[in-house]
N, C-alpha and C. Protein backbone atom coordinates (compact mmCIF):
# COMPACT_ATOMS: atom_id res chain seq x y z
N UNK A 1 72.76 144.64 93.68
CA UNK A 1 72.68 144.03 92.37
C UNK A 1 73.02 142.54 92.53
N UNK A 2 72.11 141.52 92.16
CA UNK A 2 72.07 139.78 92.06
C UNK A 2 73.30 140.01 90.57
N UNK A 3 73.82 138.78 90.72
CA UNK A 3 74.17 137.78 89.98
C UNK A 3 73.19 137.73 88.14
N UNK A 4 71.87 137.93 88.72
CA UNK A 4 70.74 137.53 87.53
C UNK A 4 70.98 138.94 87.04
N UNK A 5 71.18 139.98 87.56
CA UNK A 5 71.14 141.05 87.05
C UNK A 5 72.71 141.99 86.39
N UNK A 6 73.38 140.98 85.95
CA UNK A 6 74.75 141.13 85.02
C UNK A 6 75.31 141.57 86.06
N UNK A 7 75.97 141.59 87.37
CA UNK A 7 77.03 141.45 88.11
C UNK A 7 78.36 140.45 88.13
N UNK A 8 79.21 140.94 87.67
CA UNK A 8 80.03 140.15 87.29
C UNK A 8 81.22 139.54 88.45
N UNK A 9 80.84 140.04 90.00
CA UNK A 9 81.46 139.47 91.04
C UNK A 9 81.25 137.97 91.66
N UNK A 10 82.16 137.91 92.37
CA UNK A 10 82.02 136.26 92.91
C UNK A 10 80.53 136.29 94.04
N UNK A 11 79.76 135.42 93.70
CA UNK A 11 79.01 135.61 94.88
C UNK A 11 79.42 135.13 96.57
N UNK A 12 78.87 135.47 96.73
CA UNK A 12 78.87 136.12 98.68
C UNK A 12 79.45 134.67 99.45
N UNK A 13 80.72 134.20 99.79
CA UNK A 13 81.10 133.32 100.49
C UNK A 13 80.45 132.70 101.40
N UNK A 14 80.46 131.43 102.03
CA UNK A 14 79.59 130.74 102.83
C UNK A 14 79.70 131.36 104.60
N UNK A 15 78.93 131.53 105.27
CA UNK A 15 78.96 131.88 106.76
C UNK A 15 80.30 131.27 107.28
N UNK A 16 81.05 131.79 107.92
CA UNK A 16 82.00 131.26 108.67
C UNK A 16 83.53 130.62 107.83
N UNK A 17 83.25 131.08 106.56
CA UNK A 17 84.45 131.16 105.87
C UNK A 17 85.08 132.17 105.68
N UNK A 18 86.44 132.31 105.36
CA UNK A 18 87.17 133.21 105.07
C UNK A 18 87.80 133.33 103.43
N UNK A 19 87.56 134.56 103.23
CA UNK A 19 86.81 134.62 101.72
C UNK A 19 88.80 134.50 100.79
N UNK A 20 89.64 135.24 102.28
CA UNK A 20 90.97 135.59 101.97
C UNK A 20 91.95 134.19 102.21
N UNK A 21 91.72 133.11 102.64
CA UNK A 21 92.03 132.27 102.92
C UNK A 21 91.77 130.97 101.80
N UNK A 22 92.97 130.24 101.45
CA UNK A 22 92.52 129.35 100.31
C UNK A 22 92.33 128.06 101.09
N UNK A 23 90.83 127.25 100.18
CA UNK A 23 90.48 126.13 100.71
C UNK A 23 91.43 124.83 101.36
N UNK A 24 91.23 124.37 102.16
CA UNK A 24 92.16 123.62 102.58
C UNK A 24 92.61 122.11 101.43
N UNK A 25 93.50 121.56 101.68
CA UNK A 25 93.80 120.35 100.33
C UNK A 25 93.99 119.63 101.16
N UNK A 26 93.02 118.49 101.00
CA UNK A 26 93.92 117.04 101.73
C UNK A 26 95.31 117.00 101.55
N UNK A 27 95.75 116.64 102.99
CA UNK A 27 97.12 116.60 103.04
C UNK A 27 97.57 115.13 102.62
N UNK A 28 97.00 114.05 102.09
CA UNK A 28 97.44 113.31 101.74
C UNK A 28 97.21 112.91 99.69
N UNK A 29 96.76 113.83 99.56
CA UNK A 29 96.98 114.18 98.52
C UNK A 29 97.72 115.03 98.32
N UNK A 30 98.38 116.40 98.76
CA UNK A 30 99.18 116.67 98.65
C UNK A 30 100.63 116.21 98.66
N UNK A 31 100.62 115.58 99.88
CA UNK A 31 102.31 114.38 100.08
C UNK A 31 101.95 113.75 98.84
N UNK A 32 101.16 112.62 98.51
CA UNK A 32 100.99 112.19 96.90
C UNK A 32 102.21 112.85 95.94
N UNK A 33 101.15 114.00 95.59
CA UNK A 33 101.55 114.99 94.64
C UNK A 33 102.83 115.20 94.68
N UNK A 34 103.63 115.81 96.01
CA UNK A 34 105.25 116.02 96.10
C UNK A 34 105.57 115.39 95.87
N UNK A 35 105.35 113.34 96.32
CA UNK A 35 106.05 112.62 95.66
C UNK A 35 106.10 112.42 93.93
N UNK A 36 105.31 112.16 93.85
CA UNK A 36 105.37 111.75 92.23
C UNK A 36 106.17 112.93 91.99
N UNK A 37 106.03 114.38 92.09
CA UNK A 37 106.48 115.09 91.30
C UNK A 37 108.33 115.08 91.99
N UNK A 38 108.98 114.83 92.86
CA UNK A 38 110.23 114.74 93.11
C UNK A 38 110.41 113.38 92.15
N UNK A 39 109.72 112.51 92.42
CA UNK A 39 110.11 111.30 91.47
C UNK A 39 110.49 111.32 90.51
N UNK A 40 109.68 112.00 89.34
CA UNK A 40 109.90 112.68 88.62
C UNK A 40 111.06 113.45 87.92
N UNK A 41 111.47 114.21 89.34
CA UNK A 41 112.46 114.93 88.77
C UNK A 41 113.82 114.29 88.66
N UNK A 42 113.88 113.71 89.88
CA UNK A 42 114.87 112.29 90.35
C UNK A 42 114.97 111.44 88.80
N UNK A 43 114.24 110.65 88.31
CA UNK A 43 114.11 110.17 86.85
C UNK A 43 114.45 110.73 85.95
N UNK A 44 114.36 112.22 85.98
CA UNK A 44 115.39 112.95 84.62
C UNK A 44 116.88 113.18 84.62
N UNK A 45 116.57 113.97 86.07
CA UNK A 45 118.31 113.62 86.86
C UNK A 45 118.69 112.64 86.15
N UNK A 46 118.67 111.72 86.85
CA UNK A 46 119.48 110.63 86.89
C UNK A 46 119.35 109.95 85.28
N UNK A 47 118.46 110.01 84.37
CA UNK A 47 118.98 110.00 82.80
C UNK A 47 119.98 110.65 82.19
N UNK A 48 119.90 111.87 82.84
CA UNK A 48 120.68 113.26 82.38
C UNK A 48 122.16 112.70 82.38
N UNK A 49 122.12 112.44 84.10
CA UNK A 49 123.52 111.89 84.18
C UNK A 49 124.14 110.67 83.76
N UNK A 50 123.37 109.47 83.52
CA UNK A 50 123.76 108.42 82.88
C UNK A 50 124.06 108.68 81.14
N UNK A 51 123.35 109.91 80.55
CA UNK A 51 123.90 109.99 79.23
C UNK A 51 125.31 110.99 79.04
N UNK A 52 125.15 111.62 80.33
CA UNK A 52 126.63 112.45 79.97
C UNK A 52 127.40 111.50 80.30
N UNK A 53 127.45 110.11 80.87
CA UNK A 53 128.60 109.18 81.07
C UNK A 53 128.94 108.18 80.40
N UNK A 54 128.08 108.60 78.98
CA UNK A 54 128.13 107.62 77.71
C UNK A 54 129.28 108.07 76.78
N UNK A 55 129.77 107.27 76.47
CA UNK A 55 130.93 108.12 75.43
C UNK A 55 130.26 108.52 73.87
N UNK A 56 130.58 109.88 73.60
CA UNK A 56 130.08 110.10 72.27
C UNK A 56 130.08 108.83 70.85
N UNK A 57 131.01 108.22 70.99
CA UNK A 57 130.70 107.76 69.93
C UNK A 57 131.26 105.90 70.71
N UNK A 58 130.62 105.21 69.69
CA UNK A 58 130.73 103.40 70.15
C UNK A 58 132.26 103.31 70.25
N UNK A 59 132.84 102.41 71.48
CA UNK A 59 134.01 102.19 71.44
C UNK A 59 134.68 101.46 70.15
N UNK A 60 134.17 100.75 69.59
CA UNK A 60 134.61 100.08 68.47
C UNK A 60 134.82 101.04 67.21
N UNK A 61 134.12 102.34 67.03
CA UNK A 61 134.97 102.80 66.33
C UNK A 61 136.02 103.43 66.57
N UNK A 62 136.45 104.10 68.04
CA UNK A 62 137.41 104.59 68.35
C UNK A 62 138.83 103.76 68.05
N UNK A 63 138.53 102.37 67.83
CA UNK A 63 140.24 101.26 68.25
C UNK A 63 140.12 101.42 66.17
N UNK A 64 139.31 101.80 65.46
CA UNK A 64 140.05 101.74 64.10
C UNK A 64 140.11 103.49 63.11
């Protein structure tokens, strides 16, 4: 059964590929990607922690 004839499977992988195996990713797009995305996380961090080292309320109202 084709494709044309309502088969709803993937058609037939290319010669000499492996159907179980995922396509390869440029590896320099990948390093890319890790970076930005550690960057990322690094940038919230480090907001996170600069607002827990804020004092709740303005010093000036604390002295009245």
């Amino acid at each position: 059964m084709t494709l044309a004839e309502g088969n709803d499977s993937h058609p037939p992988a290319p010669p000499g590929s492996d159907p179980k195996r995922p396509a390869r990713v440029n590896p320099w797009l990948m390093a890319a990607l890790s970076f930005a995305a550690g960057l990322a996380v690094a940038l919230v961090l480090d907001y996170i922690l600069y607002r827990v080292g804020l004092p709740s309320k303005p010093f000036i109202y604390v002295a009245f």
